[in-house]
Structure formats: C-alpha cells, structure tokens
PDB file of N, CA and C in Angstrom:
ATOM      1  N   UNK A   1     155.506  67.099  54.516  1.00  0.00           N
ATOM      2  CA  UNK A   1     154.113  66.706  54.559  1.00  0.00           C
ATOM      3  C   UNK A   1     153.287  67.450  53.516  1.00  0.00           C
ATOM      4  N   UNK A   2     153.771  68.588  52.984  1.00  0.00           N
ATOM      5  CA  UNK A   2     153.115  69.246  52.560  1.00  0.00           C
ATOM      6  C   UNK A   2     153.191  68.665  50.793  1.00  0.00           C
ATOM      7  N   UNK A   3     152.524  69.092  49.812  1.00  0.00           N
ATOM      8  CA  UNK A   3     152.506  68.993  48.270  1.00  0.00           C
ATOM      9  C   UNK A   3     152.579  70.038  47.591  1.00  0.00           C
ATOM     10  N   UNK A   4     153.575  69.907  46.929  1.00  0.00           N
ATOM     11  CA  UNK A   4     154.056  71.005  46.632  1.00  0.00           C
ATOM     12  C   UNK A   4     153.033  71.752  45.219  1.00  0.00           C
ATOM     13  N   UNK A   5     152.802  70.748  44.558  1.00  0.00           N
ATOM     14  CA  UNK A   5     151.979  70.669  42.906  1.00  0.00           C
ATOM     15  C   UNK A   5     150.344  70.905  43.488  1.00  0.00           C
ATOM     16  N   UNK A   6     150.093  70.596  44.519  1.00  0.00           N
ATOM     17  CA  UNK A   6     148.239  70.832  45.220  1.00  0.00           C
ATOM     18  C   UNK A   6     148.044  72.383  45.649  1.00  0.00           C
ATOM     19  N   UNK A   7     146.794  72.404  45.196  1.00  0.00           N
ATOM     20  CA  UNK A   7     146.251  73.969  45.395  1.00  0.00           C
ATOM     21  C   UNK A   7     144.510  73.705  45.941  1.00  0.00           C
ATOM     22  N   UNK A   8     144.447  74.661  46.904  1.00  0.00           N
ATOM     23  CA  UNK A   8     143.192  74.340  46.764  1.00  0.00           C
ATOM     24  C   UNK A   8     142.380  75.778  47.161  1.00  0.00           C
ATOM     25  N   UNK A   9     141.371  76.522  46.507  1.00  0.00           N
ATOM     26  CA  UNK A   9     140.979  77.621  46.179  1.00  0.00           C
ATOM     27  C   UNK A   9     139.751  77.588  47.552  1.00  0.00           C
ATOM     28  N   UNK A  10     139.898  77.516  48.721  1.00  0.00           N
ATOM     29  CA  UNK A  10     139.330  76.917  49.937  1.00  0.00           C
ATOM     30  C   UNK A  10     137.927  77.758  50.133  1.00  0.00           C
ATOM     31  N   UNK A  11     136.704  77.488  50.212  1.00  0.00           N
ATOM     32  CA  UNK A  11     135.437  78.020  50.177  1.00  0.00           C
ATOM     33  C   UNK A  11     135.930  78.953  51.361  1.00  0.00           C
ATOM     34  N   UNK A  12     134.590  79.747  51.597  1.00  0.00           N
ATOM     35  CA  UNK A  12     134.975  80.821  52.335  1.00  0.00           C
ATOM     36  C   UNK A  12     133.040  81.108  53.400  1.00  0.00           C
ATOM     37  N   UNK A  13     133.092  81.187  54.826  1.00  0.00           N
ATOM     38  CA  UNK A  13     131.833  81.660  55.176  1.00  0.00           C
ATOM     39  C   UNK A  13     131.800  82.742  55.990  1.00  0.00           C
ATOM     40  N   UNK A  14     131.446  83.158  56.343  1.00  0.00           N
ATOM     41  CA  UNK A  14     131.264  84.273  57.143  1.00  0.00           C
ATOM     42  C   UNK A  14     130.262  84.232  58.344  1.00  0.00           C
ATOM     43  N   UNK A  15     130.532  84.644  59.516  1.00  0.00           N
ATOM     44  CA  UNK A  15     129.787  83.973  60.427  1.00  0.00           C
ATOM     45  C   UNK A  15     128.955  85.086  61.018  1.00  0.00           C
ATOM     46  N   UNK A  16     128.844  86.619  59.928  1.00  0.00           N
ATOM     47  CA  UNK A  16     127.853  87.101  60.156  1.00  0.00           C
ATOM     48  C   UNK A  16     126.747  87.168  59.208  1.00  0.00           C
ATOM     49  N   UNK A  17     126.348  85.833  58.659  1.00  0.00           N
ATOM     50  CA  UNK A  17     125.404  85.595  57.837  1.00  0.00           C
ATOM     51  C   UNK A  17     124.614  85.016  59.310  1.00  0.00           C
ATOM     52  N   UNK A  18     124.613  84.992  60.657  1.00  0.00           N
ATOM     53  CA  UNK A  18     123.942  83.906  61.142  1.00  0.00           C
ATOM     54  C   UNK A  18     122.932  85.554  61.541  1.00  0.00           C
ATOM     55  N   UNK A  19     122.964  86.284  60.980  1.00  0.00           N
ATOM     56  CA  UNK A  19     122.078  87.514  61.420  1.00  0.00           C
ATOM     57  C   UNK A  19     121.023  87.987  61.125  1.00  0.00           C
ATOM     58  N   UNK A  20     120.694  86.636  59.986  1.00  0.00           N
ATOM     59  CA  UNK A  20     119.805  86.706  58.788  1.00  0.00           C
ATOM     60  C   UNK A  20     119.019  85.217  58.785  1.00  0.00           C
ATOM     61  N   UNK A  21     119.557  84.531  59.890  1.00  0.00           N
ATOM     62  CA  UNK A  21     119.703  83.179  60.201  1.00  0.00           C
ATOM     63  C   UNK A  21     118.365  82.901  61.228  1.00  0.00           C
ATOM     64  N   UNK A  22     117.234  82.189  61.029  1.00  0.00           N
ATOM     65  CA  UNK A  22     116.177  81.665  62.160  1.00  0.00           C
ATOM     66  C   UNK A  22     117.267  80.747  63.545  1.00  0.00           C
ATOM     67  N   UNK A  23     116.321  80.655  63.946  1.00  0.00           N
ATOM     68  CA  UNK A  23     117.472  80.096  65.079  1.00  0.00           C
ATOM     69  C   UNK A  23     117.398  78.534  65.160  1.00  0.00           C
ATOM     70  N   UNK A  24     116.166  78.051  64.490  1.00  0.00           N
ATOM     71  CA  UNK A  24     116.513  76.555  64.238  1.00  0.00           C
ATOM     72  C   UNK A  24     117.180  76.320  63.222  1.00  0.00           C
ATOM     73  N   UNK A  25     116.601  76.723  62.264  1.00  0.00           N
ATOM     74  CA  UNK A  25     118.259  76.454  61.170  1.00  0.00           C
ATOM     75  C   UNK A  25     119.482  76.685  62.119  1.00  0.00           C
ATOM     76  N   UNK A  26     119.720  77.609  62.702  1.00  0.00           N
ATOM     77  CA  UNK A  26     121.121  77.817  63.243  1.00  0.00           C
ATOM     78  C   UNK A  26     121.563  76.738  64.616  1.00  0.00           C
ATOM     79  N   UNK A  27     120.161  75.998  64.882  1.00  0.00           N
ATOM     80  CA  UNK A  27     120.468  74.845  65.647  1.00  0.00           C
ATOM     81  C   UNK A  27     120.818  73.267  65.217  1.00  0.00           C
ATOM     82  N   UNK A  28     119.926  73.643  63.580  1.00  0.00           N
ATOM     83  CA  UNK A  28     120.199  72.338  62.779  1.00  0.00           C
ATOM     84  C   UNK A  28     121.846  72.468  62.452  1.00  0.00           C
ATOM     85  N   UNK A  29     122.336  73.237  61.700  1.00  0.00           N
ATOM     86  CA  UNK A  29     123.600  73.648  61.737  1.00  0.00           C
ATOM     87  C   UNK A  29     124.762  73.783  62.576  1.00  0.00           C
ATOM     88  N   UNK A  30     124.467  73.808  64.322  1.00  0.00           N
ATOM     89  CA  UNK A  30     125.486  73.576  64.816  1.00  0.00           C
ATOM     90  C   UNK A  30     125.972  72.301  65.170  1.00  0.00           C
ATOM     91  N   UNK A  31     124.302  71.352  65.085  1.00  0.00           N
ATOM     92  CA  UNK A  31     124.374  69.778  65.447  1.00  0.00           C
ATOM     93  C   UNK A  31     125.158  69.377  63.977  1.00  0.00           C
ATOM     94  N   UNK A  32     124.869  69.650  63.002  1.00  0.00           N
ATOM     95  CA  UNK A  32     126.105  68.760  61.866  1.00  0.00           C
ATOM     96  C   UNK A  32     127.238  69.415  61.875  1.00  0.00           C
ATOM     97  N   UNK A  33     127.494  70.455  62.207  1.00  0.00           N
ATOM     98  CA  UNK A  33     129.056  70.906  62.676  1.00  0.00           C
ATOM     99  C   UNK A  33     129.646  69.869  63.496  1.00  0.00           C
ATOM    100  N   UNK A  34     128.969  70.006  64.739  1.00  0.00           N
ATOM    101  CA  UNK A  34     129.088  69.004  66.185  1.00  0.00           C
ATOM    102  C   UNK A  34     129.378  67.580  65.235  1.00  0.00           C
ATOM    103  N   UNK A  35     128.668  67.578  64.301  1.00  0.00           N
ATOM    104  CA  UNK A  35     128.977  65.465  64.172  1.00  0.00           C
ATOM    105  C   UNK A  35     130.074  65.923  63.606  1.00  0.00           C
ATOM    106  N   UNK A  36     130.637  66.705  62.731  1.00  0.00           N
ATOM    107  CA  UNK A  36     131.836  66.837  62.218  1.00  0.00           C
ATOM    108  C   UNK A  36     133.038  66.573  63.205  1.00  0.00           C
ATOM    109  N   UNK A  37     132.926  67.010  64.773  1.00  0.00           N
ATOM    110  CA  UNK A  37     134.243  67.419  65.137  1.00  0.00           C
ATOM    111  C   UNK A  37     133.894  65.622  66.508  1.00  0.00           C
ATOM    112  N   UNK A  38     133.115  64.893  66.385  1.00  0.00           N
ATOM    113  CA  UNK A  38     132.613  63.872  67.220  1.00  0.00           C
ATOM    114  C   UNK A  38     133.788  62.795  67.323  1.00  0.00           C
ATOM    115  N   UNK A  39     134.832  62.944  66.824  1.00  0.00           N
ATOM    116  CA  UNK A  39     135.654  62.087  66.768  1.00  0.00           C
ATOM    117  C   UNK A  39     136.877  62.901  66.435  1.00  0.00           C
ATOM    118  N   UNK A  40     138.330  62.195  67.756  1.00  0.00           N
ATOM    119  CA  UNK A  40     139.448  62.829  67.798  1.00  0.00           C
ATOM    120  C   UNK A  40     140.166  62.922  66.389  1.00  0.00           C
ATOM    121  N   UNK A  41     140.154  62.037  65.812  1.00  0.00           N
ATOM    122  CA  UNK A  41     140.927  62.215  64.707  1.00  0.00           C
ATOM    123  C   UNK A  41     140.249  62.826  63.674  1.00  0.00           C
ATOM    124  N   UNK A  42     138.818  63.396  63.507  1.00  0.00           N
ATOM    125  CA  UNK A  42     138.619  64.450  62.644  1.00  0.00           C
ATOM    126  C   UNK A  42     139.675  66.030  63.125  1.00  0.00           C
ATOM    127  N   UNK A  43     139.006  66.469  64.357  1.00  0.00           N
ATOM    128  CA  UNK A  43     139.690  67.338  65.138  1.00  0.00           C
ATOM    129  C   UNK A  43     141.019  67.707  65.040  1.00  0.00           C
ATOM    130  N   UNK A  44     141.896  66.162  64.795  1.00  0.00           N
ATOM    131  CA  UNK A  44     143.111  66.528  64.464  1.00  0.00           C
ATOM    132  C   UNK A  44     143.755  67.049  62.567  1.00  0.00           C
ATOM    133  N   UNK A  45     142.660  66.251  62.037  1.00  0.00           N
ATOM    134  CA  UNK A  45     142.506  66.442  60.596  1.00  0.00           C
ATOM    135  C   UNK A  45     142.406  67.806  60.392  1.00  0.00           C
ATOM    136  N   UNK A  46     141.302  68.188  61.377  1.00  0.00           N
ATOM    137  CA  UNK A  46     141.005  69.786  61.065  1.00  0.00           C
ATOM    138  C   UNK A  46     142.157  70.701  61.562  1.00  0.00           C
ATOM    139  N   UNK A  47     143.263  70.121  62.774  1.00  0.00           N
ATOM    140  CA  UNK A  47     144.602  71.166  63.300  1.00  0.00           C
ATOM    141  C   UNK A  47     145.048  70.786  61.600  1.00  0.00           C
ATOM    142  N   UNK A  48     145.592  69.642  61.354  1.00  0.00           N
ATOM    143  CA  UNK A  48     146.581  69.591  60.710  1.00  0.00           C
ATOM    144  C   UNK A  48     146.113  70.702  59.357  1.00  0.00           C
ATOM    145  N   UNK A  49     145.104  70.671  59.103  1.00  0.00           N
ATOM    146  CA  UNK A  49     145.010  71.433  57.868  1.00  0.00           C
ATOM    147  C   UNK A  49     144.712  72.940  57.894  1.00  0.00           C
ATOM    148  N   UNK A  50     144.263  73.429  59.523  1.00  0.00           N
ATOM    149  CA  UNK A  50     144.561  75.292  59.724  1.00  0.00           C
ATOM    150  C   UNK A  50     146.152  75.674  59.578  1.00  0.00           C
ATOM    151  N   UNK A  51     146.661  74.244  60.236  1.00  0.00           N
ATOM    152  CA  UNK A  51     147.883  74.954  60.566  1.00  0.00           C
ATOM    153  C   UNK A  51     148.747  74.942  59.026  1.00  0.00           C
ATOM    154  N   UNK A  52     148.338  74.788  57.685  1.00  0.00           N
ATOM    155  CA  UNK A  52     149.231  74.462  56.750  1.00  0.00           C
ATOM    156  C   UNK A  52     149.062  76.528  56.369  1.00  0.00           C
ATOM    157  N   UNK A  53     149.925  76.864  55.943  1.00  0.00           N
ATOM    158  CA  UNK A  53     149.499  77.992  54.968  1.00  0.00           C
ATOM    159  C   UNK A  53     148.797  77.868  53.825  1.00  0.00           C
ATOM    160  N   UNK A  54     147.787  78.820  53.301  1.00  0.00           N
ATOM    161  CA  UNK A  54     146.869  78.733  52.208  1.00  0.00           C
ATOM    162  C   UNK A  54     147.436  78.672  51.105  1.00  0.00           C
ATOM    163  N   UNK A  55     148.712  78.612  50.833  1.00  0.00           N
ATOM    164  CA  UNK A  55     149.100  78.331  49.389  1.00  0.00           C
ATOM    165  C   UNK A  55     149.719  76.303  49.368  1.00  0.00           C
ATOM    166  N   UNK A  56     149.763  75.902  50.826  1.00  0.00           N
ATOM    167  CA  UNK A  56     150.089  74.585  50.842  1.00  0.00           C
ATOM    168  C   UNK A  56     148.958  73.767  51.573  1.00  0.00           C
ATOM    169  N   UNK A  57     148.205  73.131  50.395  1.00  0.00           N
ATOM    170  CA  UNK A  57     147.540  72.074  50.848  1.00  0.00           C
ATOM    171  C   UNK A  57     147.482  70.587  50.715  1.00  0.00           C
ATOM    172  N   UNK A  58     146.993  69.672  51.635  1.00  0.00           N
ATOM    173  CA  UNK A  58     147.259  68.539  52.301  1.00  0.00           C
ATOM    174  C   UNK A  58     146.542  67.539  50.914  1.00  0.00           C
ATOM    175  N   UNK A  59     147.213  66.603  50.680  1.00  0.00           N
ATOM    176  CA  UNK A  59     146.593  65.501  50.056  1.00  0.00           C
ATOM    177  C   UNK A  59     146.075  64.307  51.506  1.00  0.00           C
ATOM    178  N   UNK A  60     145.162  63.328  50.983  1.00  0.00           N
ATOM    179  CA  UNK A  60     144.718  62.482  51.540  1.00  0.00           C
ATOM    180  C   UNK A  60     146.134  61.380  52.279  1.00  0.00           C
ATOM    181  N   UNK A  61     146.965  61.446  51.143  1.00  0.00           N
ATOM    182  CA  UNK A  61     148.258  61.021  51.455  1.00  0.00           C
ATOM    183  C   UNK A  61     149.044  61.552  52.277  1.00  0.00           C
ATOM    184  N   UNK A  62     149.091  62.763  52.793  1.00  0.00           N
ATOM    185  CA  UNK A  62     149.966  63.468  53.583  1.00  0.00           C
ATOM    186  C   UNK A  62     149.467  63.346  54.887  1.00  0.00           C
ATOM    187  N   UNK A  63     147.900  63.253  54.979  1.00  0.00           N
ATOM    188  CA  UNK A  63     147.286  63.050  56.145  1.00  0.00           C
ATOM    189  C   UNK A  63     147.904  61.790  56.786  1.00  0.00           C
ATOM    190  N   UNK A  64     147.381  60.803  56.005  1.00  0.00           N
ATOM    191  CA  UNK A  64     148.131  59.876  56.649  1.00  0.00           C
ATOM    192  C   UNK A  64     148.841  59.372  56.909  1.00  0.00           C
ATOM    193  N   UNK A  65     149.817  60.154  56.638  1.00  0.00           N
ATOM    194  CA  UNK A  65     151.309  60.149  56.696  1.00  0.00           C
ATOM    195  C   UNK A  65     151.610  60.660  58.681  1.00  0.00           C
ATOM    196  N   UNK A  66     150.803  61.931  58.578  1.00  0.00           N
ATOM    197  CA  UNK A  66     150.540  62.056  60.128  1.00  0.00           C
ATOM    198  C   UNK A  66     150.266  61.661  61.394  1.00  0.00           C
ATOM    199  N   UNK A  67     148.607  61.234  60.720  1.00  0.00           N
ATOM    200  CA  UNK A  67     148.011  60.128  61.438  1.00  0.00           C
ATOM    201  C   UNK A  67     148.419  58.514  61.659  1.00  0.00           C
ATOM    202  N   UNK A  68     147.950  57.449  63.346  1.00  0.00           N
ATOM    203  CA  UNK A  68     148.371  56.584  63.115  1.00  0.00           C
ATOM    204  C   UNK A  68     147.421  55.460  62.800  1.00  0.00           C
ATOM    205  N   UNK A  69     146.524  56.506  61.483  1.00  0.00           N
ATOM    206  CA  UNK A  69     145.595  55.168  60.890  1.00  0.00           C
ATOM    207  C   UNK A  69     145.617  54.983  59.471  1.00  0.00           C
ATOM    208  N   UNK A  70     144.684  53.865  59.178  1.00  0.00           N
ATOM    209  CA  UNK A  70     145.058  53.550  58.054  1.00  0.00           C
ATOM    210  C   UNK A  70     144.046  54.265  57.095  1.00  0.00           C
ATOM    211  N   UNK A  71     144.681  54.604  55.869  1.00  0.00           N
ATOM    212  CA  UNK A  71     144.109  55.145  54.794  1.00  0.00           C
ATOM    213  C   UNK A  71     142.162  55.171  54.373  1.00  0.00           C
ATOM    214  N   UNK A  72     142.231  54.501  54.420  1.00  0.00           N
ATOM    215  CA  UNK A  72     140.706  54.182  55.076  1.00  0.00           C
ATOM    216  C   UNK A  72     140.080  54.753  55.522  1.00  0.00           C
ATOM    217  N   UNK A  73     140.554  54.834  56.921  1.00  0.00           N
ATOM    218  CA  UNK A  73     140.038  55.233  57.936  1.00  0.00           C
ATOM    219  C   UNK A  73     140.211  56.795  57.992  1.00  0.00           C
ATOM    220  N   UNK A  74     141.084  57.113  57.401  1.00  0.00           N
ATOM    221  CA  UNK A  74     141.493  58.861  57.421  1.00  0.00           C
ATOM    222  C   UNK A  74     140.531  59.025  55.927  1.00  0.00           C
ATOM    223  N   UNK A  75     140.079  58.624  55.169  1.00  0.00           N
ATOM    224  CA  UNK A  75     139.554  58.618  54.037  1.00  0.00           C
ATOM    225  C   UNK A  75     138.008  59.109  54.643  1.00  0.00           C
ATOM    226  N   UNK A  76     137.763  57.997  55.177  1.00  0.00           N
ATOM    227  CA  UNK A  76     136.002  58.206  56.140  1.00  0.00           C
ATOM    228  C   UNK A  76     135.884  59.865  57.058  1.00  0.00           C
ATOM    229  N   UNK A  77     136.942  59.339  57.614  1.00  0.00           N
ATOM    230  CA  UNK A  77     137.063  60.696  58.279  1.00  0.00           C
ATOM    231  C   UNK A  77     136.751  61.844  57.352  1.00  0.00           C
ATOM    232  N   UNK A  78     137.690  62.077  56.449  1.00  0.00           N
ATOM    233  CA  UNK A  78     137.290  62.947  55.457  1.00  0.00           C
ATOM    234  C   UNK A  78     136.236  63.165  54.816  1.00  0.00           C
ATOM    235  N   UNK A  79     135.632  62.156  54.503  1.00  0.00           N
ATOM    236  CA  UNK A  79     134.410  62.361  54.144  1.00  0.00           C
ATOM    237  C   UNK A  79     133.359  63.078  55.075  1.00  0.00           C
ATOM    238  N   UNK A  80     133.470  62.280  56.393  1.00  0.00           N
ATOM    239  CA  UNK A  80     132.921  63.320  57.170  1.00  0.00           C
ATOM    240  C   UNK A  80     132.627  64.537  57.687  1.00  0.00           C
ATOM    241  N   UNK A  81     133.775  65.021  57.602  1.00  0.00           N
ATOM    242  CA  UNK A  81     134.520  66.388  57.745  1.00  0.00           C
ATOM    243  C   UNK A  81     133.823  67.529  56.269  1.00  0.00           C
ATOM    244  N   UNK A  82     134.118  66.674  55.105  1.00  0.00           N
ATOM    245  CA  UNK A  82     133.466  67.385  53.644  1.00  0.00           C
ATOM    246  C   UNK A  82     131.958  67.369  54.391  1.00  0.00           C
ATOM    247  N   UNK A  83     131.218  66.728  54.391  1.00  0.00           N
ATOM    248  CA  UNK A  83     129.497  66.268  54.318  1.00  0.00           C
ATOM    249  C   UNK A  83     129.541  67.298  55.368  1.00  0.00           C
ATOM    250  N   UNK A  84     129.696  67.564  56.613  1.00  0.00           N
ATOM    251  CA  UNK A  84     129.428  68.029  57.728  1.00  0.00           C
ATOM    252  C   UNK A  84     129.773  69.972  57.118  1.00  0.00           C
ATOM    253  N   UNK A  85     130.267  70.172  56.372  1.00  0.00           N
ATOM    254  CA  UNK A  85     130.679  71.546  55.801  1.00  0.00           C
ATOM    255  C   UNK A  85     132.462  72.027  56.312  1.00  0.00           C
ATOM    256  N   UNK A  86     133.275  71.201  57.083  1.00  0.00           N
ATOM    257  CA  UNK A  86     134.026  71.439  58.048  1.00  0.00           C
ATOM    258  C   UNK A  86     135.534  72.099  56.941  1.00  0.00           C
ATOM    259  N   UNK A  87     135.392  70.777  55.967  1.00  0.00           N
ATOM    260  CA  UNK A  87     136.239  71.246  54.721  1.00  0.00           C
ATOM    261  C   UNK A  87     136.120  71.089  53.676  1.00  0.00           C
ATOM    262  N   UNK A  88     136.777  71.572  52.427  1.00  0.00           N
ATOM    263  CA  UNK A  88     136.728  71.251  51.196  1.00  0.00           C
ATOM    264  C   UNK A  88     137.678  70.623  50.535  1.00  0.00           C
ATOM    265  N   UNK A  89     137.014  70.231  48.974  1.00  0.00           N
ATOM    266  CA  UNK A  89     138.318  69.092  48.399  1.00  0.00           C
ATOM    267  C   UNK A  89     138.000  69.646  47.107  1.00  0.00           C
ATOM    268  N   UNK A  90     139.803  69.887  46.563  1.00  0.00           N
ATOM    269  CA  UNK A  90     139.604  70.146  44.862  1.00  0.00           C
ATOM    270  C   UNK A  90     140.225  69.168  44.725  1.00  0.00           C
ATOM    271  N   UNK A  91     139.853  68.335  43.373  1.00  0.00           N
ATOM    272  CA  UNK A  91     140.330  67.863  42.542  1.00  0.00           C
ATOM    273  C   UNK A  91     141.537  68.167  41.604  1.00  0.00           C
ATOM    274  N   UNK A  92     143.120  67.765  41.963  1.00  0.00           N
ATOM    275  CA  UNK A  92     143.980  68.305  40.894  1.00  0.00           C
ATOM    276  C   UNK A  92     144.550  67.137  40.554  1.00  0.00           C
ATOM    277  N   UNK A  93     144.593  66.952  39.564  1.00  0.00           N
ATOM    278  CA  UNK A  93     145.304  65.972  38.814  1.00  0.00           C
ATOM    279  C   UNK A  93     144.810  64.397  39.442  1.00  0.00           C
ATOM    280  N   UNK A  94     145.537  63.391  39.258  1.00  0.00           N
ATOM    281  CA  UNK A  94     145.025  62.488  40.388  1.00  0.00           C
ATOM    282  C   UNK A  94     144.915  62.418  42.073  1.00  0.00           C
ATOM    283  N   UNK A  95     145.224  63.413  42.143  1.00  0.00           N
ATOM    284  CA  UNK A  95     145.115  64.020  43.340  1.00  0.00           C
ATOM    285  C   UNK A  95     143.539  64.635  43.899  1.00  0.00           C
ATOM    286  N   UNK A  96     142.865  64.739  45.561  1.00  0.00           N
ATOM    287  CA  UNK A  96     142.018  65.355  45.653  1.00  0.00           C
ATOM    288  C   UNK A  96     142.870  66.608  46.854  1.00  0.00           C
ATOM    289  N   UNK A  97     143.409  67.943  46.920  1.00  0.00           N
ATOM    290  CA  UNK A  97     143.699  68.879  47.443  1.00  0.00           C
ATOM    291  C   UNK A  97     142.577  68.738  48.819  1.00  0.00           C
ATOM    292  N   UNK A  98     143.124  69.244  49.951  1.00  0.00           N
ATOM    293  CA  UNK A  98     142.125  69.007  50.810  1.00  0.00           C
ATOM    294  C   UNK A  98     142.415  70.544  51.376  1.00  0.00           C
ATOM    295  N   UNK A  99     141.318  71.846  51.992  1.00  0.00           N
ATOM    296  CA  UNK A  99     141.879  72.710  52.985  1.00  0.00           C
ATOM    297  C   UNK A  99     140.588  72.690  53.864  1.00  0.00           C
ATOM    298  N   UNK A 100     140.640  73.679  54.731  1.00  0.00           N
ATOM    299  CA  UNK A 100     139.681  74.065  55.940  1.00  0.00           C
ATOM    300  C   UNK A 100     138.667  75.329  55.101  1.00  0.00           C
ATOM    301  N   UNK A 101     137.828  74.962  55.163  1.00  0.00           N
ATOM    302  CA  UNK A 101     136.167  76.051  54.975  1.00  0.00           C
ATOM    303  C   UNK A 101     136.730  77.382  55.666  1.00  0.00           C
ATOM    304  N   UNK A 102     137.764  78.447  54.873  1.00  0.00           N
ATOM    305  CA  UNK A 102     137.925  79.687  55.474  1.00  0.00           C
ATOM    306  C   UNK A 102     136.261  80.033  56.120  1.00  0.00           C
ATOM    307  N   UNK A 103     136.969  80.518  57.234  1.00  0.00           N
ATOM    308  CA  UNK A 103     136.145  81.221  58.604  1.00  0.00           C
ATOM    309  C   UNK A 103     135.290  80.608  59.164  1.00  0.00           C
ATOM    310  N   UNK A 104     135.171  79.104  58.895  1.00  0.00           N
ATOM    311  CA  UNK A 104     134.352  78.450  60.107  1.00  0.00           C
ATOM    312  C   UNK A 104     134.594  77.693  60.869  1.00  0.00           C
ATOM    313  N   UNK A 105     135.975  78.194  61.568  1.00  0.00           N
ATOM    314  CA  UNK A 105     135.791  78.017  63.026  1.00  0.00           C
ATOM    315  C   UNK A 105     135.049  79.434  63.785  1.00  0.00           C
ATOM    316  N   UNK A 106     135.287  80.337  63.227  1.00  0.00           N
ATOM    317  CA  UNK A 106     134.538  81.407  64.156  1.00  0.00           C
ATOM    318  C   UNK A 106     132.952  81.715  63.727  1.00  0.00           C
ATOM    319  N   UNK A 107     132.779  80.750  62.899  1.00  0.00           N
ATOM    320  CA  UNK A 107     131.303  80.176  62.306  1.00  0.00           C
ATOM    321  C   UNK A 107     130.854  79.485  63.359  1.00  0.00           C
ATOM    322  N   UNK A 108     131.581  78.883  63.505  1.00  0.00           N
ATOM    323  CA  UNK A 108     130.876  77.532  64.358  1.00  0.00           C
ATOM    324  C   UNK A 108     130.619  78.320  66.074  1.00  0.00           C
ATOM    325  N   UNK A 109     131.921  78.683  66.214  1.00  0.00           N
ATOM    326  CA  UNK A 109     131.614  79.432  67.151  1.00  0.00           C
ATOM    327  C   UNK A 109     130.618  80.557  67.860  1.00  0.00           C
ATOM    328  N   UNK A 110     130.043  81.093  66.351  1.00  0.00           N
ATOM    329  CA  UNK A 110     128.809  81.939  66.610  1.00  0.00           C
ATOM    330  C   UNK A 110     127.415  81.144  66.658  1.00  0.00           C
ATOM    331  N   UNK A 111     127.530  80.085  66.052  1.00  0.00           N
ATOM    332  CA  UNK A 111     126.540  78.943  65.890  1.00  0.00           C
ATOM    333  C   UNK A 111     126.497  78.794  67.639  1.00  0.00           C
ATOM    334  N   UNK A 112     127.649  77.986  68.379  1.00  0.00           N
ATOM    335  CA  UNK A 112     127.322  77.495  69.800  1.00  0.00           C
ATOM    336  C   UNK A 112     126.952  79.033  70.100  1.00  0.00           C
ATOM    337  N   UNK A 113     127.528  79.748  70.601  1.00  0.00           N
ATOM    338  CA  UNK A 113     126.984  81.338  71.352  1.00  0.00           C
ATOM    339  C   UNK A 113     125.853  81.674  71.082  1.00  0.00           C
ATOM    340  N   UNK A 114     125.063  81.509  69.546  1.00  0.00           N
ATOM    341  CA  UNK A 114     123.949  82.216  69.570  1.00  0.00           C
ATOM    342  C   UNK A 114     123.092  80.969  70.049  1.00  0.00           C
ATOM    343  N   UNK A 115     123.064  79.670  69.737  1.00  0.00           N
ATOM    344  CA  UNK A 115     122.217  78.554  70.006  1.00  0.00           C
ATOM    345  C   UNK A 115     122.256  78.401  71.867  1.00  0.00           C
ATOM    346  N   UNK A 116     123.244  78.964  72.318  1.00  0.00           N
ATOM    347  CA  UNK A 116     122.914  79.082  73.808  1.00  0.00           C
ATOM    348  C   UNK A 116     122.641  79.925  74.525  1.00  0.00           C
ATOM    349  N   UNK A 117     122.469  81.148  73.914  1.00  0.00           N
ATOM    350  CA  UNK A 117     121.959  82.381  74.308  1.00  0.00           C
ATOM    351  C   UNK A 117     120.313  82.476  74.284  1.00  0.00           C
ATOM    352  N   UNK A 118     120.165  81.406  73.765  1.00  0.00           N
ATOM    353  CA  UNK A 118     118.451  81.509  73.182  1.00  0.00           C
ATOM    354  C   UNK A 118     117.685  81.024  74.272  1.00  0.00           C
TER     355      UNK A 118
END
C-alpha cells in the first residue's frame, strides 16, 4: 500500500499554542476540526495515514486501494480533510504525497478539553 518514491515533509502543530489562544477562536477551530472527522471514511483516511511511518507516505491511489469507494469519493474526502487542517499534501512528481498534520490529534484534543472546560 505504501509508495515507495513519495515523501512528504508533514506540517507540524503544537497544541500548546492554544495558551495564547482566545477561546472563540479556539471554538471556531474545534468546529472545522469536527467537520473534518464528520464522516466515517475521513476518520478512516486519517487511521490509515497515522498508522504509515513518516518516511512512507500514502498516495491518493493507495487510499483507495483500501477503501471501498471510488476514487472520487476518497478524492472529496481528501479535500476535506486538507481544508479542515486534518492533513497535508506534497506534490511529487505526478503524484500528490498525502500525511497527517504532526501533533494534531493531541491538538484537537486540547481544542475539545479547553472548549468544554469553559
């Protein structure tokens, strides 16, 4: 599943920037996280691509190689997933490299905790 020739140099956040963070921004921010993960097969988009190691990343093709939808439809998904901040995409060759936004799942996670603590 994996590509062997794809690299992808995966953004990076830190989820103690939310310390510096108003708390509506940090509410606007957990609701477009939330649309990110609103549908099962993003969710699974997002396992399949923690679980790769950081030197092997997923083409659009490999996804759906996984998944039981059609190209398309794992395409949208993706897009969603990019727009929402969830992941990133390099461009290599005719290829677009796809990985996961190092550290935001425990981003997101400080997002719900602090937005319900309030």
């Amino acid at each position: 599943m994996k590509t062997d020739n794809c690299t992808c140099n995966p953004l990076s956040i830190d989820a103690r920037i939310l310390e510096k963070t108003d708390p509506e921004t940090c509410k606007k921010r957990l609701a477009e996280l939330s649309k990110g993960l609103a549908h099962p097969a993003r969710v699974e988009i997002l396992r399949i691509l923690a679980h790769n190691p950081p030197e092997k990343r997923c083409i659009c093709g490999d996804i759906v190689g996984v998944l039981p939808l059609a190209q398309s439809s794992v395409s949208r998904h993706i897009k969603v997933l990019k727009e929402t901040g969830w992941i990133h995409g390099e461009i290599d060759g005719p290829c677009v490299c796809y990985c996961i936004v190092d550290g935001i799942i425990e981003y997101y996670m400080e997002l719900v905790k602090r937005s319900i603590q309030e």
